[in-house]
N, C-alpha and C. Protein backbone atom coordinates (compact mmCIF):
# COMPACT_ATOMS: atom_id res chain seq x y z
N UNK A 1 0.81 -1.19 0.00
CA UNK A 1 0.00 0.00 0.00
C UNK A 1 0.86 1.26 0.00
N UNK A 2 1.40 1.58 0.74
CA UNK A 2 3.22 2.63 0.44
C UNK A 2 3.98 2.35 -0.09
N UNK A 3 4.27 1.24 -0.54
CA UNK A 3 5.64 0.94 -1.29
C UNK A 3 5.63 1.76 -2.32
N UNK A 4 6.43 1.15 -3.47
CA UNK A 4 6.96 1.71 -4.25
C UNK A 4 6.00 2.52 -5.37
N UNK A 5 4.45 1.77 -5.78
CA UNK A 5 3.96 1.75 -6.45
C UNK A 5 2.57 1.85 -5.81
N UNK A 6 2.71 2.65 -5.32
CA UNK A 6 1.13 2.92 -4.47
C UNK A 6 0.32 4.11 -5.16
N UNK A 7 -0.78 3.74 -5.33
CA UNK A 7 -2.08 4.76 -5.69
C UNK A 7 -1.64 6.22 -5.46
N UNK A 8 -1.61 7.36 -6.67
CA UNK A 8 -1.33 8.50 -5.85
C UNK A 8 -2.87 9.38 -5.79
N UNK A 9 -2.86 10.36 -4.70
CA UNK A 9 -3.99 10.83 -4.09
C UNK A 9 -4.48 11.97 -5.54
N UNK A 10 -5.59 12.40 -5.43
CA UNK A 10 -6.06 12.96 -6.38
C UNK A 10 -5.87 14.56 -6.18
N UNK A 11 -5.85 14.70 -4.97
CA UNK A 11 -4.97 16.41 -4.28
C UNK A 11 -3.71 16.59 -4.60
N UNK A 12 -2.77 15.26 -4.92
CA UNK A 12 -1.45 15.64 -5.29
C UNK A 12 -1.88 15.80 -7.19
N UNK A 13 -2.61 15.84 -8.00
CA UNK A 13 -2.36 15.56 -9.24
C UNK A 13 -1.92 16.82 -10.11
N UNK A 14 -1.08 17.98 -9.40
CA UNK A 14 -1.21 19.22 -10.13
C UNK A 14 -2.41 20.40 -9.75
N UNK A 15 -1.99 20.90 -10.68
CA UNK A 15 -3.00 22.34 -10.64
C UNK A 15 -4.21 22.09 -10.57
N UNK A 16 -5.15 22.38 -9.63
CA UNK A 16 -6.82 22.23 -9.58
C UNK A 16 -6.92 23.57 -11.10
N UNK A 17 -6.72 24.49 -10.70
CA UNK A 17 -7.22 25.77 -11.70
C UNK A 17 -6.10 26.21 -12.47
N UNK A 18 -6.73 25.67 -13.88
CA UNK A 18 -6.00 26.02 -14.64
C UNK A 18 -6.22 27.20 -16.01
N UNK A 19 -5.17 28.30 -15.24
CA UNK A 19 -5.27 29.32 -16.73
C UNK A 19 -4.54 29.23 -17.74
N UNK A 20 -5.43 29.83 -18.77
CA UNK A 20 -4.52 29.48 -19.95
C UNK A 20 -3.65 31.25 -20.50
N UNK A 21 -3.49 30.76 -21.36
CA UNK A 21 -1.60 31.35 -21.62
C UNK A 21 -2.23 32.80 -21.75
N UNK A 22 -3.31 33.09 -23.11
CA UNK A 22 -3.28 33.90 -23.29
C UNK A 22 -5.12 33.93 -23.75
N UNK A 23 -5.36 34.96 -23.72
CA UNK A 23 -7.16 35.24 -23.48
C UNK A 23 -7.60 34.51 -25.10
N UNK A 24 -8.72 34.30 -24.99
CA UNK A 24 -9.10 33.29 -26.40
C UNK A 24 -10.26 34.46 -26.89
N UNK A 25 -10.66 34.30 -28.13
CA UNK A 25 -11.06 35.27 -28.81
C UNK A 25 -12.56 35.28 -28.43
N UNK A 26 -13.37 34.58 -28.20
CA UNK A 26 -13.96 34.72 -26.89
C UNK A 26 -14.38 35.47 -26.10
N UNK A 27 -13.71 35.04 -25.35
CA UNK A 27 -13.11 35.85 -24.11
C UNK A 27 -12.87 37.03 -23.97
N UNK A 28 -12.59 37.52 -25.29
CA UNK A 28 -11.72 39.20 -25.58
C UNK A 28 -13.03 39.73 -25.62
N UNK A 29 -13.85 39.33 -26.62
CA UNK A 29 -15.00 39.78 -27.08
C UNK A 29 -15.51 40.00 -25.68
N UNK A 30 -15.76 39.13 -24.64
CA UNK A 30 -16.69 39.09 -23.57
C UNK A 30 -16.12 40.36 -22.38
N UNK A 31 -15.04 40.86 -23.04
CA UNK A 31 -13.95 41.75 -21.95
C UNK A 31 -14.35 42.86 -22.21
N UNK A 32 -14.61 42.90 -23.82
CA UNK A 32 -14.88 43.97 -24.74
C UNK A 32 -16.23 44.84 -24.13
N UNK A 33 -17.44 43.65 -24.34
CA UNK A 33 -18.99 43.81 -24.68
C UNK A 33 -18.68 43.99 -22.81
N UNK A 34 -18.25 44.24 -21.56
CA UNK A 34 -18.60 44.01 -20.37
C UNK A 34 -17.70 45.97 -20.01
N UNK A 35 -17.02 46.27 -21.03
CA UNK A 35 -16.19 47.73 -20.96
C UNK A 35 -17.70 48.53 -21.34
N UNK A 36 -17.77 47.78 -22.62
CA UNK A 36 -19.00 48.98 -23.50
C UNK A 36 -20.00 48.80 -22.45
N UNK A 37 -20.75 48.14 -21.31
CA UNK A 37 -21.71 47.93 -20.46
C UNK A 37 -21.15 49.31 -19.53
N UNK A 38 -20.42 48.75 -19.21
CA UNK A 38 -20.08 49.73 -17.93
C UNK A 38 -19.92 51.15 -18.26
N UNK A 39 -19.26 51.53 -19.46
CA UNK A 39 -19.02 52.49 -20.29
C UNK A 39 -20.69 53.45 -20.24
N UNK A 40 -21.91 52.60 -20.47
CA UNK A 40 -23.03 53.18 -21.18
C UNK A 40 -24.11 53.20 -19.96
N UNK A 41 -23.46 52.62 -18.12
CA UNK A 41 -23.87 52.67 -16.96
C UNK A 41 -23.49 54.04 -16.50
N UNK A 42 -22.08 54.35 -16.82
CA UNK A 42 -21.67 55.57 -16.33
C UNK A 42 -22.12 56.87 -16.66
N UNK A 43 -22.63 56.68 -18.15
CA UNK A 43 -23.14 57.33 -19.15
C UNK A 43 -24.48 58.05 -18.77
N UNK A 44 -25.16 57.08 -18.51
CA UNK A 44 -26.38 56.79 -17.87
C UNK A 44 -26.79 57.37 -16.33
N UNK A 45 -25.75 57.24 -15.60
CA UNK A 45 -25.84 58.05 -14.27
C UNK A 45 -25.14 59.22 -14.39
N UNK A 46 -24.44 59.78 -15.46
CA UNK A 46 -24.36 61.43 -15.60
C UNK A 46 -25.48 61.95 -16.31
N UNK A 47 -26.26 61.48 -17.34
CA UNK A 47 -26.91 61.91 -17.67
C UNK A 47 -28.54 62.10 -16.97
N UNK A 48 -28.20 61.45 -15.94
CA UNK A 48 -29.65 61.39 -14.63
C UNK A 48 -29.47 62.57 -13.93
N UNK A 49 -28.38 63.54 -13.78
CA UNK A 49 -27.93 64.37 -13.28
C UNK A 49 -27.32 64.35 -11.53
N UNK A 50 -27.17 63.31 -11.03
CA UNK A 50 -26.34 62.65 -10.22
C UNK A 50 -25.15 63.10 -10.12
N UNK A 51 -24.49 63.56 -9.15
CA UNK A 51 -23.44 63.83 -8.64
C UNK A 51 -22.73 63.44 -7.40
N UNK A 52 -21.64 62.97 -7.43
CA UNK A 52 -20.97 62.22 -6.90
C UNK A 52 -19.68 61.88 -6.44
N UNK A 53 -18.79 61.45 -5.96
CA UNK A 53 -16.81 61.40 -6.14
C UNK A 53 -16.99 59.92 -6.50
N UNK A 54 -17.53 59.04 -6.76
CA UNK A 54 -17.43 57.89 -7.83
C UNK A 54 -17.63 58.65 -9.07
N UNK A 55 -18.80 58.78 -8.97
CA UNK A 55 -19.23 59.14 -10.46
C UNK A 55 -18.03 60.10 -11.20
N UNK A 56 -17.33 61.43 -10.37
CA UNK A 56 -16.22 61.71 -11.14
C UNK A 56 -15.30 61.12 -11.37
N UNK A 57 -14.34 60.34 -10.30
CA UNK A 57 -13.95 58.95 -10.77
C UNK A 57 -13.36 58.37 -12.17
N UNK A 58 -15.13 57.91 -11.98
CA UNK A 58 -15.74 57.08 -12.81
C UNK A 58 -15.35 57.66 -14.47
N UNK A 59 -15.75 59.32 -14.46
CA UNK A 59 -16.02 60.13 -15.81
C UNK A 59 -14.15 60.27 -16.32
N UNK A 60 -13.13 60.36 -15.10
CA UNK A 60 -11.90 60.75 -16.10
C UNK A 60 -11.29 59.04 -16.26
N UNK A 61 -12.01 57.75 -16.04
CA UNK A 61 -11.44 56.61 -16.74
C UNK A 61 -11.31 56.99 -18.38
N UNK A 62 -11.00 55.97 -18.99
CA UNK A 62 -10.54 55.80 -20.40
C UNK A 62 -12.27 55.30 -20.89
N UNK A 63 -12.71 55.54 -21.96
CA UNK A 63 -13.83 54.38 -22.47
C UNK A 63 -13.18 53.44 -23.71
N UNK A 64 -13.92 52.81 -23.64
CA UNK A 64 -13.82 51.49 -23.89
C UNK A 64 -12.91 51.73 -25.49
N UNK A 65 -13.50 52.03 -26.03
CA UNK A 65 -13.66 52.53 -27.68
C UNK A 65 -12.21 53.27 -27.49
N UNK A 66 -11.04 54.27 -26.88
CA UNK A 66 -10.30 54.89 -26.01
C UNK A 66 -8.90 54.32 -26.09
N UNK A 67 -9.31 53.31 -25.39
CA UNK A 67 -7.95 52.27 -24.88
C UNK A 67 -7.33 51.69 -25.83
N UNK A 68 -6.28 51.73 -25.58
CA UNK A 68 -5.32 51.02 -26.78
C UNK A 68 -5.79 48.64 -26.09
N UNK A 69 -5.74 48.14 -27.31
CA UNK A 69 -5.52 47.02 -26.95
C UNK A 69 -4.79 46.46 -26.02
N UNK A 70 -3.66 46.96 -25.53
CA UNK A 70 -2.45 46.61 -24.68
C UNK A 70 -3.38 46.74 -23.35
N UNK A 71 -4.10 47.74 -23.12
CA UNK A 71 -4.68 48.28 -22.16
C UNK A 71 -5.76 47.63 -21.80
N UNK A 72 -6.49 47.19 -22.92
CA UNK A 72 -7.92 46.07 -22.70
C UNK A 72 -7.38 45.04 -22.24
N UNK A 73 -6.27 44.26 -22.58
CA UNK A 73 -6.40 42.56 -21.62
C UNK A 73 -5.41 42.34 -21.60
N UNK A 74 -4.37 43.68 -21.25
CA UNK A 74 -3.09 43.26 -19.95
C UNK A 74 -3.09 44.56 -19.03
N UNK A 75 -2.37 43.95 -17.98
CA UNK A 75 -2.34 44.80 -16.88
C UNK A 75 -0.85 44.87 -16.69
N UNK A 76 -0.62 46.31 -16.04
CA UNK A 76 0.84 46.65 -15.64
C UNK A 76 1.14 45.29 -14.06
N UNK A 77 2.55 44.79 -14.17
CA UNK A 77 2.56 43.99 -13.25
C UNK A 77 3.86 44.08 -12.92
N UNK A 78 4.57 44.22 -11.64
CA UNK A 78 6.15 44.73 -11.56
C UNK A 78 7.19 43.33 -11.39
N UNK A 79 6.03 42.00 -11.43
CA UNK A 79 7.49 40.92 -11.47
C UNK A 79 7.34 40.49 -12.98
N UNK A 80 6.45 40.85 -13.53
CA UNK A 80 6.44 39.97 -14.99
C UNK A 80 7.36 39.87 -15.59
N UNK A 81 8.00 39.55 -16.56
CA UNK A 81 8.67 39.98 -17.49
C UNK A 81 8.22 40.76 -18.49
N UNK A 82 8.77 42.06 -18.74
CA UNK A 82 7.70 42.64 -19.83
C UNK A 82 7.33 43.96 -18.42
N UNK A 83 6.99 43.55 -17.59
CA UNK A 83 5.92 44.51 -16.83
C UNK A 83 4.75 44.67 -17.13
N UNK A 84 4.02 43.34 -17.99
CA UNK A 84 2.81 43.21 -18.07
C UNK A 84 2.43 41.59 -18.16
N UNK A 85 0.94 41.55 -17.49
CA UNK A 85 0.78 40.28 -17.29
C UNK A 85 -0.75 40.12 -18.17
N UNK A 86 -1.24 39.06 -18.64
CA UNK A 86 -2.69 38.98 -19.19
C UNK A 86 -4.00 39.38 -17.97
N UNK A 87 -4.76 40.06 -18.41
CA UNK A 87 -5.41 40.40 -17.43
C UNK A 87 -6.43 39.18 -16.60
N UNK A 88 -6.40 38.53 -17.61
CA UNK A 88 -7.15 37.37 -17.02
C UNK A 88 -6.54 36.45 -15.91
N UNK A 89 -5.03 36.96 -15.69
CA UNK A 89 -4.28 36.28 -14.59
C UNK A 89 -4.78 37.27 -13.03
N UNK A 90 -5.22 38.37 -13.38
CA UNK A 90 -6.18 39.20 -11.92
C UNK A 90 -6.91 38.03 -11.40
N UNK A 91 -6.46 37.90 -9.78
CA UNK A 91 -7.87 37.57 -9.41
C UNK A 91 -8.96 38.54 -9.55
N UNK A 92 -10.34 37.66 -9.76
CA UNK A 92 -11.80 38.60 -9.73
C UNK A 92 -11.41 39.48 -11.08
N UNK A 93 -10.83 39.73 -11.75
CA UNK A 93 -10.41 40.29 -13.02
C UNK A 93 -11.93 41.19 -13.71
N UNK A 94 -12.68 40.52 -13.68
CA UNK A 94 -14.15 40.85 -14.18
C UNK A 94 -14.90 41.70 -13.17
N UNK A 95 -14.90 41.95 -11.97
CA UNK A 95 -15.52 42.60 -10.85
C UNK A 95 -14.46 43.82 -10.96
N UNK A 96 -13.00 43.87 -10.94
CA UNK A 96 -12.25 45.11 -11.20
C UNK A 96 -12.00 46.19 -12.42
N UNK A 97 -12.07 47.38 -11.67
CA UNK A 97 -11.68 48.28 -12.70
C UNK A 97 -9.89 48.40 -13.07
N UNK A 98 -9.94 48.01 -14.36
CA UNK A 98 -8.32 47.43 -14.23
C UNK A 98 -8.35 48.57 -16.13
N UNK A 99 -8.76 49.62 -15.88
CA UNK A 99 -8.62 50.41 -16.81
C UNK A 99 -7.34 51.55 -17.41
N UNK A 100 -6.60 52.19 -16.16
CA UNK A 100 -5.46 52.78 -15.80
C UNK A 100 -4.01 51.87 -15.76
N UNK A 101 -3.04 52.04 -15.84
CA UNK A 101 -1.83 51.52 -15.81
C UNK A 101 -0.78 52.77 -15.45
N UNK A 102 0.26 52.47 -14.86
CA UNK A 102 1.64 53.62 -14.75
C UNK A 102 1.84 54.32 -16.00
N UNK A 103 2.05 55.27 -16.31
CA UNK A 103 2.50 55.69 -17.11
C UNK A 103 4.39 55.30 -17.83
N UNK A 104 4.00 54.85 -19.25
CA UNK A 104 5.22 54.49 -19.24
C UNK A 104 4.83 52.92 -19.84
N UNK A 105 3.97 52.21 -19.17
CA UNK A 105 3.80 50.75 -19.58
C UNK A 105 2.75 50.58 -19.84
């Protein structure tokens, strides 16, 4: 039962969660269509006449349409190589505003 050739446990088999390398086209789309949402929410509560320190915030982000690609689905990251990582490596990635980066990268 321990020896040499014993059953291995299903907790040792590697990675439970596995990401992949780089965002699938998909995916981009779904990153895309979830910017233009939020984009046309913000939109939507300035034009209600609402005022706020989110809501300004909110108004000097980038929109969607705005951002360079680099900016849609990577994020500045200081061990990467590169100094950028796929954004889909964020935890919660989809719940964050991951719109801004350092200047420079």
């Amino acid at each position: 039962m321990f020896g040499a050739f014993h059953p291995t446990f299903v907790a040792f088999g590697g990675l439970l969660w596995k990401t992949p390398w780089k965002l699938s086209v998909t995916r981009k789309a779904n990153a895309r269509a979830r910017l233009k949402k939020v984009d046309t929410v913000i939109e939507a509560v300035r034009a209600s006449g609402v005022q706020c320190k989110a809501l300004d915030r909110a108004m000097l982000l980038p929109k969607e349409h705005e951002m360079a690609p680099k900016d849609k689905y990577t994020v500045f990251s200081s061990t990467a190589r590169g100094y950028r990582k796929g954004i889909h490596k964020v935890p919660k990635w989809t719940r964050l505003t991951l719109r801004t980066n350092p200047k420079g990268f």
